[in-house]
Protein backbone atom coordinates (compact mmCIF):
# COMPACT_ATOMS: atom_id res chain seq x y z
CA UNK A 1 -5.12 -142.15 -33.46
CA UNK A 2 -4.07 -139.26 -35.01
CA UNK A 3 -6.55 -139.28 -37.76
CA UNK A 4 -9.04 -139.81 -35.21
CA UNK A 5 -8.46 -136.76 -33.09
CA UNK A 6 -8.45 -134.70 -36.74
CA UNK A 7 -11.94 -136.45 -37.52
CA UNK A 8 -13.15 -134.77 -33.86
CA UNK A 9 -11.90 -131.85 -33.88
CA UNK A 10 -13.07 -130.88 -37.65
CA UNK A 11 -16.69 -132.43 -36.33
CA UNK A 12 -16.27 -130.09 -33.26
CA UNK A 13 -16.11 -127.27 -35.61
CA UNK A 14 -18.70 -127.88 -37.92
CA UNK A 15 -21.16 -128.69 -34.88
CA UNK A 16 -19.98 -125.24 -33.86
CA UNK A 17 -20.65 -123.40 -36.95
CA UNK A 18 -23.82 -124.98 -37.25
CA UNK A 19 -24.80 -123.59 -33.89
CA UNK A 20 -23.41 -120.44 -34.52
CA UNK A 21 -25.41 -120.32 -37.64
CA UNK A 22 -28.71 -121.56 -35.88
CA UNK A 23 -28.32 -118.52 -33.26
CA UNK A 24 -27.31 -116.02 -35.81
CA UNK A 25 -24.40 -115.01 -33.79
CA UNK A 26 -21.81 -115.62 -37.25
CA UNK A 27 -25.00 -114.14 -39.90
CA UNK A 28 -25.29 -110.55 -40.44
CA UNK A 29 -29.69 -109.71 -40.89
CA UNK A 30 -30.97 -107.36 -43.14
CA UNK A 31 -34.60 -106.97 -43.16
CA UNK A 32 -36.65 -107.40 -46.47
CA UNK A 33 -39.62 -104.81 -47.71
CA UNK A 34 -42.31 -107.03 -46.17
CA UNK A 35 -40.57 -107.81 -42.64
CA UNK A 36 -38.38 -106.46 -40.45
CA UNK A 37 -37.82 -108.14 -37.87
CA UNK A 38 -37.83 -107.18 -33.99
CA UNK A 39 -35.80 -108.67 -30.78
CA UNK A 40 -36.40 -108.05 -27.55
CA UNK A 41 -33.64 -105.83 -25.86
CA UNK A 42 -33.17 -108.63 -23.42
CA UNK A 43 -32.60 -111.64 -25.89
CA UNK A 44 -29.75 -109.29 -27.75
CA UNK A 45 -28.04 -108.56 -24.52
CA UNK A 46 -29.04 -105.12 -23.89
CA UNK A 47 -30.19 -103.37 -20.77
CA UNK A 48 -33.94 -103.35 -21.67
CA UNK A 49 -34.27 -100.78 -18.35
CA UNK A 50 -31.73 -98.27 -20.05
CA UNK A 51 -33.04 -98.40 -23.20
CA UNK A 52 -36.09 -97.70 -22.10
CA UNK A 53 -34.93 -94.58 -20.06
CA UNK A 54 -33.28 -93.92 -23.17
CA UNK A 55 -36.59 -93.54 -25.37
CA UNK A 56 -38.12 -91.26 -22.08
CA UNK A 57 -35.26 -89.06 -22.76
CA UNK A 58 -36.15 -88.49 -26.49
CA UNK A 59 -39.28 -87.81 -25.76
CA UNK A 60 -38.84 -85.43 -22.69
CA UNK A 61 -36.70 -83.36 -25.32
CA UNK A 62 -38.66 -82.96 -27.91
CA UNK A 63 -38.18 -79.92 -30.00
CA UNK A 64 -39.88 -77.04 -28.68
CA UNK A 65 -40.62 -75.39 -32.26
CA UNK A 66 -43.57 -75.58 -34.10
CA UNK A 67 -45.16 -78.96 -35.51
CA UNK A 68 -46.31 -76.51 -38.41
CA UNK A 69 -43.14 -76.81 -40.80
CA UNK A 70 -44.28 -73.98 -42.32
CA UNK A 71 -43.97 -71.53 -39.23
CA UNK A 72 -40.96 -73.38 -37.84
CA UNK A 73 -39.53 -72.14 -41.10
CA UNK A 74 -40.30 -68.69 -40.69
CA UNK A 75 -39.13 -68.54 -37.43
CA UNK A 76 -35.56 -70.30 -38.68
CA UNK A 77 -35.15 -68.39 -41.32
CA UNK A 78 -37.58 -66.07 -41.56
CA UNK A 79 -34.93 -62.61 -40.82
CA UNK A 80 -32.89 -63.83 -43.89
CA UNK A 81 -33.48 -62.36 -47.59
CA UNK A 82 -35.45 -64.08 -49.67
CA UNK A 83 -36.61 -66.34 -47.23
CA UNK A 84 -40.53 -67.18 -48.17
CA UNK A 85 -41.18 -70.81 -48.56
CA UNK A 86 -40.88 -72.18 -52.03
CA UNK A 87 -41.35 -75.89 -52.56
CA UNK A 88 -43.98 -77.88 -50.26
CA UNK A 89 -44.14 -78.01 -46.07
CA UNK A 90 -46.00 -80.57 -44.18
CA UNK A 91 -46.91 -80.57 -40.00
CA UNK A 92 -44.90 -83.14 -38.18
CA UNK A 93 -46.08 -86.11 -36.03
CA UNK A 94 -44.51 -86.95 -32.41
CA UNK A 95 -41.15 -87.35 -31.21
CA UNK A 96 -40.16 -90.74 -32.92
CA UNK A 97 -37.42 -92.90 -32.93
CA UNK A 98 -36.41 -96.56 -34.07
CA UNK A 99 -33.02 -98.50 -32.68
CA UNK A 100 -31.92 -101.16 -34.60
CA UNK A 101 -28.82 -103.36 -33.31
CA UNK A 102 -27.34 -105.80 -35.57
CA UNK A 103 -29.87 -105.38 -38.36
CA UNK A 104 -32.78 -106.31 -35.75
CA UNK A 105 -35.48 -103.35 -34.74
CA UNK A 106 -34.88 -103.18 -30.46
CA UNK A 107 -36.83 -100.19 -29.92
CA UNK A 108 -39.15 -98.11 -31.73
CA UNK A 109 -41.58 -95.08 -30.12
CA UNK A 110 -43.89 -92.41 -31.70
CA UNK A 111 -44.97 -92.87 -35.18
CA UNK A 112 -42.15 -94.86 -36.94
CA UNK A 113 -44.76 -94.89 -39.95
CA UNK A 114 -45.28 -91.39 -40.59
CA UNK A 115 -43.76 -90.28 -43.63
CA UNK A 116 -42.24 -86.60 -42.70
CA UNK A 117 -40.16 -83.87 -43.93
CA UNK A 118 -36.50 -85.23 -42.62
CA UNK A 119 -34.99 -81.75 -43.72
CA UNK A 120 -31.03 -82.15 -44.20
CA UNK A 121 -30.62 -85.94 -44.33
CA UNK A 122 -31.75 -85.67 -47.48
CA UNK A 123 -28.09 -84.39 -48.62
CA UNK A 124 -26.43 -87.74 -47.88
CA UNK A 125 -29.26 -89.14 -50.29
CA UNK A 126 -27.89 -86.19 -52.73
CA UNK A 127 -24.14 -87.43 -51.85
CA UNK A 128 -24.85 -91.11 -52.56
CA UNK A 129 -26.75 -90.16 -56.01
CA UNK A 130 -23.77 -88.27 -57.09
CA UNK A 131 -21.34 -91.07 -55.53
CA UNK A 132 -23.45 -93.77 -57.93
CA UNK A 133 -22.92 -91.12 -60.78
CA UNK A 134 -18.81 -91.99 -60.17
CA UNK A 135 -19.03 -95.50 -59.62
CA UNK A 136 -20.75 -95.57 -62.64
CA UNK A 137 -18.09 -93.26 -64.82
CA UNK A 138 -20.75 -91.10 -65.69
CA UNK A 139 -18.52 -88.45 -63.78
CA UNK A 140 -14.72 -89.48 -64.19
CA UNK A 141 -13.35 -88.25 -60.83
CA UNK A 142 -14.85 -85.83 -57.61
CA UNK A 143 -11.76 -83.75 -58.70
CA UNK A 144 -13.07 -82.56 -62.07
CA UNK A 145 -14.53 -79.15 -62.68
CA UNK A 146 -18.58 -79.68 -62.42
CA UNK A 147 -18.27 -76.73 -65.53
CA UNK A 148 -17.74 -79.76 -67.55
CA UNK A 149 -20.33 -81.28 -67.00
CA UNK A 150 -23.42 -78.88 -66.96
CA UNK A 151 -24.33 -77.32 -70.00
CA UNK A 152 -26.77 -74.24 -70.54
CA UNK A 153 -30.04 -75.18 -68.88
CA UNK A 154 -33.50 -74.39 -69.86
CA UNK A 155 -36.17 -73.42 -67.70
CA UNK A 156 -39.38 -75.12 -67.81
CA UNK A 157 -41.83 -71.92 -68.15
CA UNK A 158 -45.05 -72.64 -70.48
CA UNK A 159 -46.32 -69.27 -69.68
CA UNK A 160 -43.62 -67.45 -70.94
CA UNK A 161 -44.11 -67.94 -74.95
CA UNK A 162 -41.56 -65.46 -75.89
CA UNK A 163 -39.10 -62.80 -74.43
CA UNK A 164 -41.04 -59.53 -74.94
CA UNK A 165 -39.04 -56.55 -76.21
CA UNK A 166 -37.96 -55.19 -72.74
CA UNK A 167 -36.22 -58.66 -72.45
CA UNK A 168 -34.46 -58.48 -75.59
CA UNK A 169 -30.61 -59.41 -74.73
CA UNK A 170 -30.85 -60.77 -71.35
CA UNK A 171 -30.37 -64.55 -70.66
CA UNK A 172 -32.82 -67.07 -71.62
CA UNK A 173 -30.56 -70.10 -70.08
CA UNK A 174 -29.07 -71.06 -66.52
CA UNK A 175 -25.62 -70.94 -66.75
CA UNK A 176 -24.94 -71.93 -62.84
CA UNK A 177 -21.11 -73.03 -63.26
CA UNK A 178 -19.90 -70.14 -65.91
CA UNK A 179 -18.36 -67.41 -63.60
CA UNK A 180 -14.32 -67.16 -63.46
CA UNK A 181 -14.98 -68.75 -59.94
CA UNK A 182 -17.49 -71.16 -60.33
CA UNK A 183 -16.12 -72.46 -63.08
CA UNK A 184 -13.25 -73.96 -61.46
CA UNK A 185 -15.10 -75.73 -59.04
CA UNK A 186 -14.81 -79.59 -58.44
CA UNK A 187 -17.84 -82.04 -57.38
CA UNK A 188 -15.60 -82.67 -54.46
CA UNK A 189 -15.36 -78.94 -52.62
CA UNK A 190 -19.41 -78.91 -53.92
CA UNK A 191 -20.17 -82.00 -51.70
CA UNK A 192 -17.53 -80.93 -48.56
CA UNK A 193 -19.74 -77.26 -48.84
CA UNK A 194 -16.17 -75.41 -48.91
CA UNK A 195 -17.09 -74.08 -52.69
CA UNK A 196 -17.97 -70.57 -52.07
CA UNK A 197 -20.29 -70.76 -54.78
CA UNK A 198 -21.72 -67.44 -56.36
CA UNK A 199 -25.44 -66.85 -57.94
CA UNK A 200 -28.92 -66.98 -57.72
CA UNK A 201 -30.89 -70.25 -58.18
CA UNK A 202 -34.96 -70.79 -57.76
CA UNK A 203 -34.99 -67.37 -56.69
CA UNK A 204 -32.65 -67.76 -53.86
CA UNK A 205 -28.78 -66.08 -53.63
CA UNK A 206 -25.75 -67.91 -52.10
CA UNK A 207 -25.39 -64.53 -49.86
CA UNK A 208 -28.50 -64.56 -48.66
CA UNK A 209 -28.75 -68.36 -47.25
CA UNK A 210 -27.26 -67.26 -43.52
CA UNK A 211 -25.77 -64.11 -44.28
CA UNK A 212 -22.55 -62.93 -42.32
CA UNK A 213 -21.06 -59.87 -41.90
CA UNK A 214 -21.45 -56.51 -43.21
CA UNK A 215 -24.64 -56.38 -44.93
CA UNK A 216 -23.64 -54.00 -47.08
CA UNK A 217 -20.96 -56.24 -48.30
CA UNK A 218 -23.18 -59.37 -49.09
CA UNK A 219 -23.40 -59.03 -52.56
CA UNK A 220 -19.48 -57.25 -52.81
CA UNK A 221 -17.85 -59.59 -50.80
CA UNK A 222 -14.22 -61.32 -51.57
CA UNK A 223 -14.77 -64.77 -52.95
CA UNK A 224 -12.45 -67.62 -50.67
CA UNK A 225 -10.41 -70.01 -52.58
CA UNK A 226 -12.02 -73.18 -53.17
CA UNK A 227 -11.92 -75.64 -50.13
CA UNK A 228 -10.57 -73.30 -47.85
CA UNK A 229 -13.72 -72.14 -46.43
CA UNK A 230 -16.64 -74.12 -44.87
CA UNK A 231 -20.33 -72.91 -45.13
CA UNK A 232 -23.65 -74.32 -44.74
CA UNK A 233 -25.38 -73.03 -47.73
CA UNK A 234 -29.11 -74.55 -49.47
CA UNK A 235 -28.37 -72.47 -52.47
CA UNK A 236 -25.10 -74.01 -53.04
CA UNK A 237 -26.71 -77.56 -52.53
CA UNK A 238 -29.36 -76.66 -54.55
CA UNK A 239 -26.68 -76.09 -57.82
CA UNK A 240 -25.43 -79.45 -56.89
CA UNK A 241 -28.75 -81.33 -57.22
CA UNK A 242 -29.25 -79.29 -60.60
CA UNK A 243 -25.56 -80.39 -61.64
CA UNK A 244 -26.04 -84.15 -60.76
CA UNK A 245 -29.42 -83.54 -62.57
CA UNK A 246 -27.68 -82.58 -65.80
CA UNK A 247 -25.23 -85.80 -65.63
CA UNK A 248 -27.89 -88.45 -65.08
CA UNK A 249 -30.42 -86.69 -67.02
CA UNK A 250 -33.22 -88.45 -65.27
CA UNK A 251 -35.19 -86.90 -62.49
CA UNK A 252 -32.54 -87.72 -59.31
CA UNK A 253 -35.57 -89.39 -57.21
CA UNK A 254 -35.93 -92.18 -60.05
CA UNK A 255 -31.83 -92.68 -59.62
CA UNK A 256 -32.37 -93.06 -55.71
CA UNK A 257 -35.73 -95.39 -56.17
CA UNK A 258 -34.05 -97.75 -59.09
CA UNK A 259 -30.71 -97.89 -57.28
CA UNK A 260 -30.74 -97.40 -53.38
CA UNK A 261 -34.10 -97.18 -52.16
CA UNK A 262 -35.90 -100.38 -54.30
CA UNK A 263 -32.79 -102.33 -53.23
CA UNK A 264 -33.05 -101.99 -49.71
CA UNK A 265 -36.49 -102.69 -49.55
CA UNK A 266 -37.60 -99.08 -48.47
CA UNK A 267 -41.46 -98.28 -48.76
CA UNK A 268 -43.18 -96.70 -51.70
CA UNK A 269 -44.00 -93.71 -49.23
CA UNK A 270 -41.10 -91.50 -49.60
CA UNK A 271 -40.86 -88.41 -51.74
CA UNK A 272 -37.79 -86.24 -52.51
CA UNK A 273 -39.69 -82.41 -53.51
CA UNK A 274 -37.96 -79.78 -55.14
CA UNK A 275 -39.63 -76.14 -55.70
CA UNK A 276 -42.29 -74.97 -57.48
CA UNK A 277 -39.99 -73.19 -59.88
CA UNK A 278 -37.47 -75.38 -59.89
CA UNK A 279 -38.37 -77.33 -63.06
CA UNK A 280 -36.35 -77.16 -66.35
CA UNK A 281 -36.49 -78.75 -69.86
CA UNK A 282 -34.54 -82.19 -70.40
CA UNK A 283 -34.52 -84.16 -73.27
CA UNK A 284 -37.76 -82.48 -74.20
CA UNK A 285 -38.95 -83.04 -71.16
CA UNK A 286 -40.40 -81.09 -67.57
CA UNK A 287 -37.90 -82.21 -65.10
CA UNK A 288 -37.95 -81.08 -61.56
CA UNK A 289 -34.59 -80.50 -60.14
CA UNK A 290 -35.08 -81.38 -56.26
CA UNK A 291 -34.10 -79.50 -53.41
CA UNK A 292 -30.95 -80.66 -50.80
CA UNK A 293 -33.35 -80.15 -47.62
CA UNK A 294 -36.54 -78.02 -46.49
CA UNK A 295 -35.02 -74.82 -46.00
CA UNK A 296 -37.47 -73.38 -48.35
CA UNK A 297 -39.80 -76.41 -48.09
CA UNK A 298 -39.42 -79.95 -50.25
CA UNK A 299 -36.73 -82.28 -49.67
CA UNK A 300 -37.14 -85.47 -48.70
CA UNK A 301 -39.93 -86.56 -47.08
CA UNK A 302 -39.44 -90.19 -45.65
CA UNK A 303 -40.76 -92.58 -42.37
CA UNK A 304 -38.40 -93.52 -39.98
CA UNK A 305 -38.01 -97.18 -41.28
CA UNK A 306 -36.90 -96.04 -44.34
CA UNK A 307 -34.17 -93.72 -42.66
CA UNK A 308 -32.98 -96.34 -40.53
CA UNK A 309 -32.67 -98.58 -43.72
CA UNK A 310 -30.58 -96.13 -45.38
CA UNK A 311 -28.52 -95.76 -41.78
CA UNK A 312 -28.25 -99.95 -42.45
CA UNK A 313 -26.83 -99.12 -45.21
CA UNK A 314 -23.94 -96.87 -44.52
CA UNK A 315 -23.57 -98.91 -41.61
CA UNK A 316 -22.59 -101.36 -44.03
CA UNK A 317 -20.48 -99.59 -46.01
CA UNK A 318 -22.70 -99.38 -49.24
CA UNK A 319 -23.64 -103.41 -48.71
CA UNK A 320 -26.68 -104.70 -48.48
CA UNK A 321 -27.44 -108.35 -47.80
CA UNK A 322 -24.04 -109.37 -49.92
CA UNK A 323 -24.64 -106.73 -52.76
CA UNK A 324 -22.66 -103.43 -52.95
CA UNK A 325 -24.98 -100.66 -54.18
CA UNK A 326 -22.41 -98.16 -53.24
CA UNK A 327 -18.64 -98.62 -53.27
CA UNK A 328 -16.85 -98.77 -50.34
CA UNK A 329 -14.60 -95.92 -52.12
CA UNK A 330 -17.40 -93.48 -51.88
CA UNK A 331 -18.21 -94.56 -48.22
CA UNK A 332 -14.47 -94.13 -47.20
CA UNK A 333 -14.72 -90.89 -49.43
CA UNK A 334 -17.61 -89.55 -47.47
CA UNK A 335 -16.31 -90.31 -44.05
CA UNK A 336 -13.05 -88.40 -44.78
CA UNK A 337 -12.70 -85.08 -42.70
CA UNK A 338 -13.10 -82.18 -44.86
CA UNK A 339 -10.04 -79.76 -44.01
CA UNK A 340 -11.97 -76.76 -43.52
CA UNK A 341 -14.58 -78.65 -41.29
CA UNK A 342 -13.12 -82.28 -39.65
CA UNK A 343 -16.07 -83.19 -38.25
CA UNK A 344 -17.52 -82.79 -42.01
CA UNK A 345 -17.51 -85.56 -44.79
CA UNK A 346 -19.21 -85.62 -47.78
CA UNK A 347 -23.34 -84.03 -47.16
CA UNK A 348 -24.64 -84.53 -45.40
CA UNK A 349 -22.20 -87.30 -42.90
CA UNK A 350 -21.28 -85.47 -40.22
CA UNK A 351 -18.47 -87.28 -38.66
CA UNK A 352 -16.85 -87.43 -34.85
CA UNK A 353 -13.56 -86.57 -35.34
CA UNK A 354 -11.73 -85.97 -31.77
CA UNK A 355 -15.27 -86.65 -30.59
CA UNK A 356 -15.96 -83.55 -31.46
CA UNK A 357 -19.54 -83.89 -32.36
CA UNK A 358 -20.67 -86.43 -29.89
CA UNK A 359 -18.41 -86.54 -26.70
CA UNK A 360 -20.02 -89.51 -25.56
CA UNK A 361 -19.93 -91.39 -28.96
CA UNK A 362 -17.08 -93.75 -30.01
CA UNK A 363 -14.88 -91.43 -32.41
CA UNK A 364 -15.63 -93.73 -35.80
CA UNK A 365 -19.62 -93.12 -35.15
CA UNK A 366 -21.32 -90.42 -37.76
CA UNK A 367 -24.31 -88.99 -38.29
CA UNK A 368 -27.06 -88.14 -41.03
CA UNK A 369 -28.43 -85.17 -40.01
CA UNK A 370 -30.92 -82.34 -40.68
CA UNK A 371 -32.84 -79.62 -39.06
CA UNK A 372 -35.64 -80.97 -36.47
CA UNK A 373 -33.66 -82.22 -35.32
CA UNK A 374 -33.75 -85.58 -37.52
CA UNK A 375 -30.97 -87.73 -37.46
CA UNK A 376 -29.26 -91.04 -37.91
CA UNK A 377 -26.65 -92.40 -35.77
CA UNK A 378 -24.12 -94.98 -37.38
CA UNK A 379 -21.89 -96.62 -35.03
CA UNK A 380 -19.73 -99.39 -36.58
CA UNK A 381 -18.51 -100.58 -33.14
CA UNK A 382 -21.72 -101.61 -31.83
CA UNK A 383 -23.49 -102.46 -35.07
CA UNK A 384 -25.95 -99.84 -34.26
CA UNK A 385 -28.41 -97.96 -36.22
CA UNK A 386 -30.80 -94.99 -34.52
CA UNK A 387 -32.94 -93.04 -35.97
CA UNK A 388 -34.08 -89.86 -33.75
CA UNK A 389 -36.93 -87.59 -34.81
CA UNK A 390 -37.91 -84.16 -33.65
CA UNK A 391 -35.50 -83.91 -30.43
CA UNK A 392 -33.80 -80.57 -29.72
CA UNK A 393 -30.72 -80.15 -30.92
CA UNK A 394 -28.80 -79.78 -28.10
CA UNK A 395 -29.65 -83.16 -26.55
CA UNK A 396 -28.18 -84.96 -29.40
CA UNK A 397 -25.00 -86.35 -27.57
CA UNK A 398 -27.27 -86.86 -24.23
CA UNK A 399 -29.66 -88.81 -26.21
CA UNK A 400 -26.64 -91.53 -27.75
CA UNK A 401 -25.22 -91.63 -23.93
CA UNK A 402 -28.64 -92.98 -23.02
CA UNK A 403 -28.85 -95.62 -26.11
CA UNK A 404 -24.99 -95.97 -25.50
CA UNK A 405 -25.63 -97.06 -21.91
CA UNK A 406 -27.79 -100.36 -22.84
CA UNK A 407 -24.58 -101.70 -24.24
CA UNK A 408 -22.54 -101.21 -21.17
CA UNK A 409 -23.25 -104.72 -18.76
């Protein structure tokens, strides 16, 4: 009898799994290049009516500046130094957006397809290249000095066949990580943005990306102790892209493409643009170092599929489909607060510590963000991806509460 009960129950069970398996309810999905596949809102248990509400809401709040990229620039940044476009702008399409629950598209609206400029996301792509550069020991530890690792850097000028006399003496390399203060900097304070790094790069000096103060101090100013001071600064990102340039020496697109992008079945549409001067000599050959965002134009320019399979990604911890392109050590590295800033990781995850960020978000959500606004919610607890293009910034946390409210039966 006994044996007979044990022979049910363990066929129970397997019927079970079997069922489980059949509905997907015990499979995680993750789309492949050719097909992604879509669910109704209804069949995955959401509040189709709210979700829809939810995708009038992003586009009632669409951005008010410019679709030109170009102007919307100038009138960003336009008052600082220095501020004239460098590297490549494009004109934006309409408010878009993609929601994807459980690795299944739920929602999409506007023009998912469009490859834009996503601005600032593109420093978590700059994050995870670096990360890859220490899962691979090709940089020992986030704690090392960069100095280390960056040696004198030629710039890639075929015009200029020779220093004339006038230039006779002055610097024919980059040294970006030689001053008494930058040379004590670590890749970790670089990728927190609490480096208070000093210089000119492309043109562009650290005081003059959102200058504070005095103005007559900008270039004077006392220098804060590494990791005690968080600021937003392109330059500063900029240096890290060339750094991370130096260490893989490869162009840092081809690292994304072989090892991130290719994986998760992203499109061949995306670019990642630096600046038109922002090409150096390595190995013997022209190398572009890209830029961290489109402050000064280039970046990353990318569809919204291809965000939201990135957002998959992190949702995931750096797994994708059973394979771990990034280690989870690098994803728990990038989601921890950055003293200075707690609702700052690693660039460009911006985290929602004390719910901080997003009051209406669950507190282990982040988000991918960059100027647009362009961004990509993570939320572990609900297995939710959402990618949100061109909404004003300020309706960030109203726009989750409306894709938050689906979930709530």
């Amino acid at each position: 009898m006994k044996h007979l009960l044990l022979f049910l129950l363990l066929l129970s069970s397997t019927t079970l799994l079997s069922a489980q398996s059949k509905t997907g309810k015990n499979t995680v999905y993750f789309p492949t290049k050719e097909v992604w596949q879509h669910r109704s809102p209804a069949d995955m248990g959401l509040d189709t009516a709210k979700l829809a509400a939810a995708i009038q809401f992003a586009k009632d709040n669409e951005t008010k500046a410019p679709r030109n990229m170009e102007i919307a620039q100038a009138l960003s940044f336009g008052k600082e130094p220095f501020s004239a476009g460098i590297g490549p702008f494009s004109t934006r399409g309409d408010a878009t957006g993609v929601i994807v629950y459980k690795g299944y598209i739920v929602a999409e609206w506007g023009e998912p397809s469009r490859v834009d400029m996503t601005h600032s996301v593109t420093k978590s792509f700059l994050s995870v290249v670096i990360g890859l550069a220490v899962d691979k020991g090709l940089i020992r530890s986030v704690q090392d000095t960069v100095s280390h690792y960056v040696p004198p850097i030629e710039v890639y000028n075929p015009a200029a066949i020779g220093p004339g006399a006038e230039q006779l003496g002055q610097p024919q390399l980059l040294y970006p990580f030689a001053s008494s203060h930058n040379s004590v900097l670590t890749w970790d304070v670089m990728l927190r943005q609490t480096s208070d790094w000093e210089g000119t790069l492309w043109g562009k000096p650290d005081w003059a990306d959102r200058p504070e103060g005095n103005t007559s101090e900008w270039m004077t100013r006392k220098r804060n102790v590494p990791g005690t001071v968080w600021k937003y600064n392109d330059v500063r990102v900029n240096a890290l892209a060339l750094a991370a340039t130096s260490v893989w020496r490869k162009p840092l697109p081809q690292v994304l493409k072989a090892n991130i992008m290719d994986e998760i079945g992203a499109s061949d549409t995306w670019r990642w643009n630096g600046y038109r001067n922002s090409w150096i000599v390595l190995d013997g050959t022209a190398v572009q170092s890209v830029s961290g965002g489109g402050h000064w134009g280039g970046g990353m320019f990318i569809h919204a599929y291809d965000m939201a399979r990135f957002g998959l990604l992190t949702l995931h911890r750096g797994n994708w489909n059973g394979k771990q392109l990034i280690s989870e050590q690098w994803v728990k590295q990038s989601l921890t607060p950055t003293t200075a800033k707690p609702t700052y990781g690693y660039m460009n995850w911006f985290l929602n510590t004390g719910k901080e960020l997003l009051p209406s978000a669950p507190a282990d959500a982040f988000v991918h963000i960059g100027n647009g606004t362009n961004l990509i919610y993570v939320d572990p607890g609900h297995e939710l991806v959402a990618v949100v293009r061109w909404i004003e910034n300020k309706s960030m946390d109203d726009m989750i509460r409306h894709i938050l409210a689906a979930f709530r039966q």
